[in-house]
Protein backbone atom coordinates (compact mmCIF):
# COMPACT_ATOMS: atom_id res chain seq x y z
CA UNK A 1 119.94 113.64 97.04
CA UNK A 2 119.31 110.08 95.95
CA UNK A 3 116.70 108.38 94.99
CA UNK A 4 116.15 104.98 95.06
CA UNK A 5 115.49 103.15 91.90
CA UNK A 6 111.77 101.74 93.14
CA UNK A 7 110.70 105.02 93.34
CA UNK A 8 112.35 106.16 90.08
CA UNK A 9 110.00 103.27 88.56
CA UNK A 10 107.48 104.29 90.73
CA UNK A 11 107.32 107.60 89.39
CA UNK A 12 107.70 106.35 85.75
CA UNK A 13 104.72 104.24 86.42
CA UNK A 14 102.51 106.48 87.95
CA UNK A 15 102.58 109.15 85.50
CA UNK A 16 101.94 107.29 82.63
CA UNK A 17 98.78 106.29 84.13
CA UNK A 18 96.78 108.55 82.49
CA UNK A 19 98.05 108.16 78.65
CA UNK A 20 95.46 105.39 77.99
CA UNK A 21 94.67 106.58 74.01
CA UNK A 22 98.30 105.53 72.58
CA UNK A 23 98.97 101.71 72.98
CA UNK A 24 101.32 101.12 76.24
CA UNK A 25 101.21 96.82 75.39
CA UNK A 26 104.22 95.40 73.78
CA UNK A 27 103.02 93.03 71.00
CA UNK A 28 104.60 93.91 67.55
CA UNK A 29 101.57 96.25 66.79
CA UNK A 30 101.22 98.37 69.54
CA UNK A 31 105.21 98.90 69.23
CA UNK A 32 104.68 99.91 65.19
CA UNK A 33 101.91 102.13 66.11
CA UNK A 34 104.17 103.89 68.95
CA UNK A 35 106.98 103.89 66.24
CA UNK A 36 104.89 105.61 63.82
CA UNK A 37 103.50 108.17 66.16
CA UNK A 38 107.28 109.00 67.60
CA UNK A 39 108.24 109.25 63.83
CA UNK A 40 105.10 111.83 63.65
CA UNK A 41 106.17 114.05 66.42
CA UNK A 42 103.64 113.36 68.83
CA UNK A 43 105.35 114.41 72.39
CA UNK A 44 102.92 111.57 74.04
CA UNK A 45 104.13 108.75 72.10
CA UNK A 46 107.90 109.96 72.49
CA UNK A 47 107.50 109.89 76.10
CA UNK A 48 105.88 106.73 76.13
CA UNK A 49 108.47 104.95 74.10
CA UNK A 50 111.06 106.95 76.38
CA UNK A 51 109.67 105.60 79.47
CA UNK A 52 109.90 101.79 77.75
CA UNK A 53 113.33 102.68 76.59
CA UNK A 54 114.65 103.89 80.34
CA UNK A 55 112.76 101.24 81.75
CA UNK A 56 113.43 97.91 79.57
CA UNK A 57 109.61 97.87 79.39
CA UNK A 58 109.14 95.98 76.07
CA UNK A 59 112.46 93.69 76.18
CA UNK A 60 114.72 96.73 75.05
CA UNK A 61 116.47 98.99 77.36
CA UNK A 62 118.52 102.05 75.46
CA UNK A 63 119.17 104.95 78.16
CA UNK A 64 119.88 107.07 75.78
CA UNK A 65 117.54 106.81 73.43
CA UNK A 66 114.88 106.91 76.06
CA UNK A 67 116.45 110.36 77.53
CA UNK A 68 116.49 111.41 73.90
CA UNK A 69 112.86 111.37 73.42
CA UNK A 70 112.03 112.38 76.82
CA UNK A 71 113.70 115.56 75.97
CA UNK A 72 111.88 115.70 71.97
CA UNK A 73 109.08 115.50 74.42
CA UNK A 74 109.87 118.03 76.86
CA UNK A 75 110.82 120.19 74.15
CA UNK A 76 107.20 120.16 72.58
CA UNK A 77 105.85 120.82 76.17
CA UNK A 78 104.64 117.57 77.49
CA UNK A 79 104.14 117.89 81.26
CA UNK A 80 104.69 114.93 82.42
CA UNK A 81 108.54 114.16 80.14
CA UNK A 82 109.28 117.71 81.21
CA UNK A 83 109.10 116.26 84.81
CA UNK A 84 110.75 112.73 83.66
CA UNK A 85 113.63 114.75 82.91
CA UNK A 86 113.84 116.09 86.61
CA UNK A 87 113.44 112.86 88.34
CA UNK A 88 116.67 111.51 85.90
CA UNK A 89 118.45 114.41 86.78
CA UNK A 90 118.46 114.09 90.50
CA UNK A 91 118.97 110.86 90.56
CA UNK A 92 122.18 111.17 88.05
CA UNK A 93 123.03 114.37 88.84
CA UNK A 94 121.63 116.62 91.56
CA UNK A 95 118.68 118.07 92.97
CA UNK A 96 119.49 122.30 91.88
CA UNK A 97 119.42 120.95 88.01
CA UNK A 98 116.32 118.85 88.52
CA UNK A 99 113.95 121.90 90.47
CA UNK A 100 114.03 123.58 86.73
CA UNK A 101 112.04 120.95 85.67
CA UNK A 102 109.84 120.40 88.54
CA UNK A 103 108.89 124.10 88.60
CA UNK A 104 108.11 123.62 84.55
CA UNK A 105 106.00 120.69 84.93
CA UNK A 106 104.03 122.22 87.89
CA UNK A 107 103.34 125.69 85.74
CA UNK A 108 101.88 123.36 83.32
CA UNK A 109 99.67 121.61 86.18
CA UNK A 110 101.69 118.27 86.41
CA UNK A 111 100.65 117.98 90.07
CA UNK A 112 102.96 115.09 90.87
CA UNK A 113 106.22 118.28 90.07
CA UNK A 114 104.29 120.10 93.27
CA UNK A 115 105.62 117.04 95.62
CA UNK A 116 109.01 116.80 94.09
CA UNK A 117 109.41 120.39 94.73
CA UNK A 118 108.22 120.46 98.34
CA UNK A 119 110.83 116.94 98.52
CA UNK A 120 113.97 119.29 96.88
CA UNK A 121 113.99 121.45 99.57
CA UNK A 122 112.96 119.54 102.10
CA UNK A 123 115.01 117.40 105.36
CA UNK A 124 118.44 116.16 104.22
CA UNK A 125 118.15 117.97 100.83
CA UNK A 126 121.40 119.78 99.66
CA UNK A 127 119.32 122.85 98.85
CA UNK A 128 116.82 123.11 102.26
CA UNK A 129 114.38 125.21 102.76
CA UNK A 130 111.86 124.08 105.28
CA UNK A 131 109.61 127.42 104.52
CA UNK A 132 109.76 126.27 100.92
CA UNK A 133 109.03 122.78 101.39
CA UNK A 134 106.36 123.35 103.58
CA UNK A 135 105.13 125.95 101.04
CA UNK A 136 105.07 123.41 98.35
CA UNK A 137 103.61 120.72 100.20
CA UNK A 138 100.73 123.51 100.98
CA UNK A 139 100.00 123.82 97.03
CA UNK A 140 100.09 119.87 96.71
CA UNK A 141 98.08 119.28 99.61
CA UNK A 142 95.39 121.97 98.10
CA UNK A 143 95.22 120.34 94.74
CA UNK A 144 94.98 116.77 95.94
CA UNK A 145 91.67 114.94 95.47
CA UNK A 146 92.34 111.46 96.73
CA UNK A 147 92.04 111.34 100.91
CA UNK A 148 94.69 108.70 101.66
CA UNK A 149 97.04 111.28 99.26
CA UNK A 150 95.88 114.11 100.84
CA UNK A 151 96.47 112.92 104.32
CA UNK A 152 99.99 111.87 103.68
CA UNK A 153 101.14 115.83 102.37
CA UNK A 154 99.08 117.05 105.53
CA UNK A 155 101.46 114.73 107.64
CA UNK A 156 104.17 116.16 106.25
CA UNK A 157 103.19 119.66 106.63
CA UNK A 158 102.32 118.93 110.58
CA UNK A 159 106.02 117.54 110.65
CA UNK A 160 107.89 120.46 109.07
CA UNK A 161 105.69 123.39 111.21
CA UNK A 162 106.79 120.75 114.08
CA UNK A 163 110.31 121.62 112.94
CA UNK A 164 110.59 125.16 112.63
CA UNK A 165 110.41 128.01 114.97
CA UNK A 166 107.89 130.58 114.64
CA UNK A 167 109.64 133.27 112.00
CA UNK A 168 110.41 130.81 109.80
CA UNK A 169 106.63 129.39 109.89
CA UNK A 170 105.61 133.16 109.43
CA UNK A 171 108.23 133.00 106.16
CA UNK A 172 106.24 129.49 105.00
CA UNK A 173 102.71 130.93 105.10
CA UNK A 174 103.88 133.85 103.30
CA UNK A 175 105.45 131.41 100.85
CA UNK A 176 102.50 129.28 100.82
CA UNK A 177 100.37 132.43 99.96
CA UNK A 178 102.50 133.46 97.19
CA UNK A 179 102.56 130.02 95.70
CA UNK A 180 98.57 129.66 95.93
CA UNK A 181 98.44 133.01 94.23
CA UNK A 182 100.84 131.63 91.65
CA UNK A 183 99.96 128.07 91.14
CA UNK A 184 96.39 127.49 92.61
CA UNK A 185 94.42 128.07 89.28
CA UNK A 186 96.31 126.12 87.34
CA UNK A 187 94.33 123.59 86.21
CA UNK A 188 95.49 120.09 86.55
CA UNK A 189 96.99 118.50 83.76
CA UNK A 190 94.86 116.07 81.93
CA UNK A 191 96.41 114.52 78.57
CA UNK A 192 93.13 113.23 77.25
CA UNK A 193 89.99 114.85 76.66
């Protein structure tokens, strides 16, 4: 499954929204003080740099480097480069290698991993699983706190019931139930205090 590079910034983007404590500017200081805290160790600052680096952010685009410390980051934990790390890989590679990652980030309550999930097995997906997806969507929809959000996952959970027959909705609600159980008290990631 593609996905189109808007989106891929789109993602980036949106979940760096809420890493407001480390400098995300690019004047000279607020690039030393990211430096410094990626020579430190600090998982945020890694996958802050590593989104600039993907990205060209700050004037400098390095691929590598950026995947590099998205994985440092990953490696330590961080939520949201764990998920980074699943959007690269189905866009570059494929959507089985990426749902790894998405499932990761969502058992650490990255709630934006809950959609990408319920999108991997969803319509035109090499791996689908309408039960799954709508399953997925169920959990997102549940967690979701803004109403124009939460309106668009209960469209798409009125359009996949629309598209399956009555066994396999009986396999999605016992899906969704399972997931719930799983995933519903998982408080949402927050990366500041």
């Amino acid at each position: 499954m593609k996905i189109y590079p808007a989106i891929f910034f789109l993602q980036l983007f949106l979940s760096n929204c809420a890493h407001a404590q480390l400098p995300r500017d690019c004047s000279d200081a607020s690039q030393k003080l990211l430096e410094a805290e990626v020579q430190q160790g600090n998982p945020k600052a890694q996958y802050l740099l590593g989104n600039q680096l993907l990205t060209g952010q700050c004037g400098r685009k390095d691929s590598d480097e950026g995947v590099k410390l998205e994985t440092k980051s990953a490696e330590s934990g961080y939520p949201p480069a764990i998920h980074i790390l699943g959007v690269i890989l189905r866009r570059e590679r494929s959507i089985q290698e990426a749902v790894p990652f998405f499932l990761g980030a969502a058992q650490k309550g990255f709630r934006l991993a809950e959609v990408d999930l319920a999108f991997a097995y969803g319509e035109g997906s090499p791996i689908k699983n309408l039960p799954l997806s709508y399953a997925w969507f169920s959990v997102a929809e549940s967690h979701e706190e803004k109403a124009e959000l939460k309106q668009f996952l209960a469209s798409n959970l009125k359009m996949l019931a629309g598209k399956m027959g009555d066994a396999d909705m009986e396999k999605a609600n016992q899906l969704k139930e399972k997931l719930l159980a799983d995933f519903g008290s998982i408080p949402r990631f927050k990366d500041d205090p």
